[in-house]
C-alpha atoms as a PDB file:
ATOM      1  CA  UNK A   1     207.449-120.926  61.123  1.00  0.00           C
ATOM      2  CA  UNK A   2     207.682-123.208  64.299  1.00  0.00           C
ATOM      3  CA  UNK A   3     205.029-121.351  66.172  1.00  0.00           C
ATOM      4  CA  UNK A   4     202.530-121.679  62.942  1.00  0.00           C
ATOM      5  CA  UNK A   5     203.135-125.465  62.713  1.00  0.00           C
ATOM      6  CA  UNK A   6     202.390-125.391  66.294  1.00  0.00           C
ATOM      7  CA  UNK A   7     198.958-123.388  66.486  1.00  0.00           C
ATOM      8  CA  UNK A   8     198.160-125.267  62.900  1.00  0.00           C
ATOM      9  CA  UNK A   9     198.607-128.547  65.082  1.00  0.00           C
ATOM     10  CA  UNK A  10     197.157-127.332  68.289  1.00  0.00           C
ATOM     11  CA  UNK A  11     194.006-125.959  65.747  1.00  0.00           C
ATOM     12  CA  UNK A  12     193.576-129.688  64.184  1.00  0.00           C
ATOM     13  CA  UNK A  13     193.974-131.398  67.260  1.00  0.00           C
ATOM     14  CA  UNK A  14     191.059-129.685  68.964  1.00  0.00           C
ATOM     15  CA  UNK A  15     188.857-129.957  65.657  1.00  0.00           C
ATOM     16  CA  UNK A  16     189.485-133.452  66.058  1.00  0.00           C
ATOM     17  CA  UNK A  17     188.525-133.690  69.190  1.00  0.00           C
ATOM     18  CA  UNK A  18     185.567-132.050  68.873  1.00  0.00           C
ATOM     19  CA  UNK A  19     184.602-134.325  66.538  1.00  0.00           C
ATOM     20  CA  UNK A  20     184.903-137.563  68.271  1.00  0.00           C
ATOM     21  CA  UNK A  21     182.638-136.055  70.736  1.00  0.00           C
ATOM     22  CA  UNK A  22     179.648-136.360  68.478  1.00  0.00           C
ATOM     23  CA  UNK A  23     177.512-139.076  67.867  1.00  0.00           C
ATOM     24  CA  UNK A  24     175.498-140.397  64.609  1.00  0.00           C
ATOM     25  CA  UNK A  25     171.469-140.345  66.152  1.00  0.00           C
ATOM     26  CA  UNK A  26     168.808-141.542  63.969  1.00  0.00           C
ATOM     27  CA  UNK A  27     165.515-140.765  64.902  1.00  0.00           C
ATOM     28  CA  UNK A  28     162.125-141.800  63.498  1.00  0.00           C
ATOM     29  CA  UNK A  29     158.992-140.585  63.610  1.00  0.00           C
ATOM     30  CA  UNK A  30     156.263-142.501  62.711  1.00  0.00           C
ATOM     31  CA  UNK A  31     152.783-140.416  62.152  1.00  0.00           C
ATOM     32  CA  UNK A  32     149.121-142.116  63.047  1.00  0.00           C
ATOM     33  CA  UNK A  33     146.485-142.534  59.761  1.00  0.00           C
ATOM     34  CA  UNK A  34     144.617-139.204  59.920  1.00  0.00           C
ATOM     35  CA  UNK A  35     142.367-136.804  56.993  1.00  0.00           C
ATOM     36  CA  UNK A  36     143.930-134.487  55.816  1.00  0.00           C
ATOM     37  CA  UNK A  37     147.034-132.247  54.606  1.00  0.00           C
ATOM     38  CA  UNK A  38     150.594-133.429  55.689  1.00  0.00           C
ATOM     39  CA  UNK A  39     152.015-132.631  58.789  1.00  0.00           C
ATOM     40  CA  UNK A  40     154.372-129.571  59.844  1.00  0.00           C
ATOM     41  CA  UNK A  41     157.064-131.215  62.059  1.00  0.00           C
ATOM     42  CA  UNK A  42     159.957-129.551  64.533  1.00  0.00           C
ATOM     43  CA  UNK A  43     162.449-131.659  65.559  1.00  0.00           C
ATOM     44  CA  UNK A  44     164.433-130.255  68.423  1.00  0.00           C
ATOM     45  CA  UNK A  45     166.205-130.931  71.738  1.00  0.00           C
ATOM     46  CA  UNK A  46     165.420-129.728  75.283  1.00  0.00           C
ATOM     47  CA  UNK A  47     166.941-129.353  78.304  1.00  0.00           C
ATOM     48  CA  UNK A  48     165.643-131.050  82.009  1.00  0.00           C
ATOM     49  CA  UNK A  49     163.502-128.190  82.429  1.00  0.00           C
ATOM     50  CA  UNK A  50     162.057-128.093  78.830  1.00  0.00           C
ATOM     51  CA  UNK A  51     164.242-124.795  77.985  1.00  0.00           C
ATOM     52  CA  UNK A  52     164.700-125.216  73.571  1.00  0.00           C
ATOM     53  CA  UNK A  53     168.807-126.057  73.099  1.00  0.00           C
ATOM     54  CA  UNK A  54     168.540-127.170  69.206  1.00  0.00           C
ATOM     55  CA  UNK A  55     166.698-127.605  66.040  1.00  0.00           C
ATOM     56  CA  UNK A  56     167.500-130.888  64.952  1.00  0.00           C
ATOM     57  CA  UNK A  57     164.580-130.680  61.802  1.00  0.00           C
ATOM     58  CA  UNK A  58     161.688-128.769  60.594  1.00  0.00           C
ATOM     59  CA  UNK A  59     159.135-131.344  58.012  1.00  0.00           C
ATOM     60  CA  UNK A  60     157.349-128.777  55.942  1.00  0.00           C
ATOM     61  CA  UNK A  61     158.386-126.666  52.949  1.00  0.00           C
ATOM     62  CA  UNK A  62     156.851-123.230  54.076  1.00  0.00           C
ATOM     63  CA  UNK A  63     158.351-121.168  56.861  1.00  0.00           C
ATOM     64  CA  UNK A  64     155.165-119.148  57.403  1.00  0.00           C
ATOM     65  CA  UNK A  65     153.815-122.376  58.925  1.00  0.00           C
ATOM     66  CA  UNK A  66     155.955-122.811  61.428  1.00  0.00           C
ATOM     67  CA  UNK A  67     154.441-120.419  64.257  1.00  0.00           C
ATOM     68  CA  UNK A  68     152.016-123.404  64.780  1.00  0.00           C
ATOM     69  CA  UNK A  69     154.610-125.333  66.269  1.00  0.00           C
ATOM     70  CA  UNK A  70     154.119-123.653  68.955  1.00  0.00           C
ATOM     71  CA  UNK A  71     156.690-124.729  71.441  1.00  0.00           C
ATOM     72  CA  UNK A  72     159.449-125.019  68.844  1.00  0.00           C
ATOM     73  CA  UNK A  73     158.663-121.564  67.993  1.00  0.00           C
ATOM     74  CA  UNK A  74     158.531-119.986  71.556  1.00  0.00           C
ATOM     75  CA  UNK A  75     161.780-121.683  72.354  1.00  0.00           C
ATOM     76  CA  UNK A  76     163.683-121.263  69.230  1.00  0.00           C
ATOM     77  CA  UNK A  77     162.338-117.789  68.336  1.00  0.00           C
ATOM     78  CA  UNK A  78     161.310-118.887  64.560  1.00  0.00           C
ATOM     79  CA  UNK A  79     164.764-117.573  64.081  1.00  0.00           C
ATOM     80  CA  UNK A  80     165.523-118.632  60.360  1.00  0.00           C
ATOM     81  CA  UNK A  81     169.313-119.321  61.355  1.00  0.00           C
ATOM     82  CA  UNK A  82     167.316-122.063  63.691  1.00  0.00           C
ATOM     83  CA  UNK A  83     165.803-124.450  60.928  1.00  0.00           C
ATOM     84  CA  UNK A  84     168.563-123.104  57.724  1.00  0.00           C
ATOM     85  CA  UNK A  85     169.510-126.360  56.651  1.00  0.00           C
ATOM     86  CA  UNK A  86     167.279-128.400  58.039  1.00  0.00           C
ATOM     87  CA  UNK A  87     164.381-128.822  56.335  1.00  0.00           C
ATOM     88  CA  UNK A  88     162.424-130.934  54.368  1.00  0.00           C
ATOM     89  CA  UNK A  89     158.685-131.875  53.029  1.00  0.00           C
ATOM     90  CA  UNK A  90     156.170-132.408  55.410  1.00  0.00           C
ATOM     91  CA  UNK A  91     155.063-135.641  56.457  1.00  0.00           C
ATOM     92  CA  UNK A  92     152.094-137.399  55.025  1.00  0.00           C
ATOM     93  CA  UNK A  93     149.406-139.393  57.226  1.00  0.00           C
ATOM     94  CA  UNK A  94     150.440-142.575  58.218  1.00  0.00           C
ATOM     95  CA  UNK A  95     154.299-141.962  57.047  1.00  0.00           C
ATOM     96  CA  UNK A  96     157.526-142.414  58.898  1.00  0.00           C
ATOM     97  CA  UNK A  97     160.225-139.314  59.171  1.00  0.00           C
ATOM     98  CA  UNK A  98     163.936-140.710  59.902  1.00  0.00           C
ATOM     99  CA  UNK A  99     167.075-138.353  59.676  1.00  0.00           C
ATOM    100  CA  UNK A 100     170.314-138.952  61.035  1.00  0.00           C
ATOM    101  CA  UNK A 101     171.582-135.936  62.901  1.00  0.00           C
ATOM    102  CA  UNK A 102     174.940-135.274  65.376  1.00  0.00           C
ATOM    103  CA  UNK A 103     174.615-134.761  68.920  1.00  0.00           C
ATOM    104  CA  UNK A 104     177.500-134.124  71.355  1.00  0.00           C
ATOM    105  CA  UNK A 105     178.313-136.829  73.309  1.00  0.00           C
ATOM    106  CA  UNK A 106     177.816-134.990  76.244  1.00  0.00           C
ATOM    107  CA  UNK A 107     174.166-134.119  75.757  1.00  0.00           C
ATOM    108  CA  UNK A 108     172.975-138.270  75.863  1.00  0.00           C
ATOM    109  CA  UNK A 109     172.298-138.996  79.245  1.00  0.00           C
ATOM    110  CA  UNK A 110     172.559-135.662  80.268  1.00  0.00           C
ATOM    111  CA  UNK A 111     168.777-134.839  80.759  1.00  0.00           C
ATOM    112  CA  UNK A 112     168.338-133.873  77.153  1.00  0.00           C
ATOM    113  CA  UNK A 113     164.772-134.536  75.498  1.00  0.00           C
ATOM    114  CA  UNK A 114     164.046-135.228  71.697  1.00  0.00           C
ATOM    115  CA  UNK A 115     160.662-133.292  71.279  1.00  0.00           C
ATOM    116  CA  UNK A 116     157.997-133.168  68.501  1.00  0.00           C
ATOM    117  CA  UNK A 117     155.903-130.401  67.897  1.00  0.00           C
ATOM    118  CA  UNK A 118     153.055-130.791  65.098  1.00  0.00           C
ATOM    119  CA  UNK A 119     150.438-129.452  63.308  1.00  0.00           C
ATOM    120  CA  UNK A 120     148.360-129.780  59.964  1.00  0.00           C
ATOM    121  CA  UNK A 121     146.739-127.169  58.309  1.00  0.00           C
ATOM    122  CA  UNK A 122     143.600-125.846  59.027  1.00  0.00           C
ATOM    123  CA  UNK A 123     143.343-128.880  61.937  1.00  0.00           C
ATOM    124  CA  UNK A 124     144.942-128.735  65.649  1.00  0.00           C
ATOM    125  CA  UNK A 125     148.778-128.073  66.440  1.00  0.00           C
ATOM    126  CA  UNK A 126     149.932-130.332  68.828  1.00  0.00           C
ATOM    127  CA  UNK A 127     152.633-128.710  71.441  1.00  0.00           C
ATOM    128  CA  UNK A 128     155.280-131.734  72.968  1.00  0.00           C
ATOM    129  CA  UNK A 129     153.595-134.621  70.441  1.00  0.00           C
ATOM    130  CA  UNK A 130     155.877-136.628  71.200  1.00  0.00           C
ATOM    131  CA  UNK A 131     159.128-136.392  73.348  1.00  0.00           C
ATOM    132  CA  UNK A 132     162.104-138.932  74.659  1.00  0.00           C
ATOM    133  CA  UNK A 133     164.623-138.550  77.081  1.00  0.00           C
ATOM    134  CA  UNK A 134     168.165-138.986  75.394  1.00  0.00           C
ATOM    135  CA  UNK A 135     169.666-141.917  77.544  1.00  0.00           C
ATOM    136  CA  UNK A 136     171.598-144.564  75.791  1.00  0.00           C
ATOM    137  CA  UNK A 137     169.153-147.016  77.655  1.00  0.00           C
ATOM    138  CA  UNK A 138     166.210-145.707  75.660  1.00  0.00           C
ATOM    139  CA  UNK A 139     167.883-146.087  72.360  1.00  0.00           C
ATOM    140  CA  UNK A 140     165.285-148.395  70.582  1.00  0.00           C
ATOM    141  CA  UNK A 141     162.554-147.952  72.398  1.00  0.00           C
ATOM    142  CA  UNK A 142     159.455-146.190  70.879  1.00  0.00           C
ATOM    143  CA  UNK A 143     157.350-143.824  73.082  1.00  0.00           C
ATOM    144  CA  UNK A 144     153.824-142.608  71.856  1.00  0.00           C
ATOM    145  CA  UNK A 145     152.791-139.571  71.101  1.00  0.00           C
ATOM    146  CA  UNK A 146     149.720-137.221  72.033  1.00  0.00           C
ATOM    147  CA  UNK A 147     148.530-135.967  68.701  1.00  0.00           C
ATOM    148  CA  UNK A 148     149.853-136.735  65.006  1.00  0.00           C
ATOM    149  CA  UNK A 149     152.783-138.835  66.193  1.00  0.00           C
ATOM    150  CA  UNK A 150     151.956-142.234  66.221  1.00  0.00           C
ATOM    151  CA  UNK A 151     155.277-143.440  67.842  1.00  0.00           C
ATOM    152  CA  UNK A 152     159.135-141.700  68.299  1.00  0.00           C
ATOM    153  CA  UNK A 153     162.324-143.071  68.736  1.00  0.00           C
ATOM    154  CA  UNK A 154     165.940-143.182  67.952  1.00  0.00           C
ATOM    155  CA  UNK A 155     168.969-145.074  67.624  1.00  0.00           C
ATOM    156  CA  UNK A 156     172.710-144.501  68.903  1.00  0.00           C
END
């Protein structure tokens, strides 16, 4: 009974832990005025070298659309068990995106990337729209993006 109080223990401690390690990041994405349908955002994080490491959100309600997001896609394999959970409507010209997501403390300022991949139908996708590197000194700070992404940012 001791040894089962102990593991239970050990089990809760290291749950714990785990959790503390994560932090609350909210990030925005703010799309430019353009014609047309809304847009088909991935949300995801990269390593240094630009290797995919997460899904953080997919904007659009069809699936089949997502092989335009070309790097997401590529990186992440379109693997449902990639986006499952994390989706949402696509964003309209001129709108903002903002979700709250948790990253492990040990990703931020680590080399880690936010990176936005976009694309509207029957109009250009946009590989790397927008991307940030995860530093607690860039927290707040909007960076531009190339296509559909008028600005991106996030906040620790």
């Amino acid at each position: 009974m001791q040894r089962l109080f102990a593991t239970t223990g050990l089990l809760l401690s290291l749950s714990l832990a785990s959790a503390a390690q994560a932090r609350e990041v909210t990030i925005t994405t703010e799309l430019n005025a353009y014609r047309g349908d809304g847009a088909y955002l991935a949300i995801y994080l990269t390593d240094a070298s630009g290797k995919y490491a997460r899904t953080l959100w997919m904007a659009g309600g069809k699936s089949k659309y997502y092989k335009h997001l070309l790097d997401w896609t590529r990186g992440s394999g379109g693997k449902r068990s990639e986006y499952d959970g994390m989706t949402g409507a696509s964003v309209t010209s001129g709108a903002s995106l903002t979700i709250t997501v948790d990253i492990d403390d040990t990703l931020i300022d680590a080399g880690y990337l936010v990176r936005v991949d976009s694309a509207v139908e029957d109009q250009r996708e946009n590989r790397v729209d927008a991307e940030v590197p995860l530093t607690t000194q860039g927290a707040g700070t909007p960076v531009a993006g190339r296509g559909y992404v008028k600005a991106l940012s996030y906040s620790l």
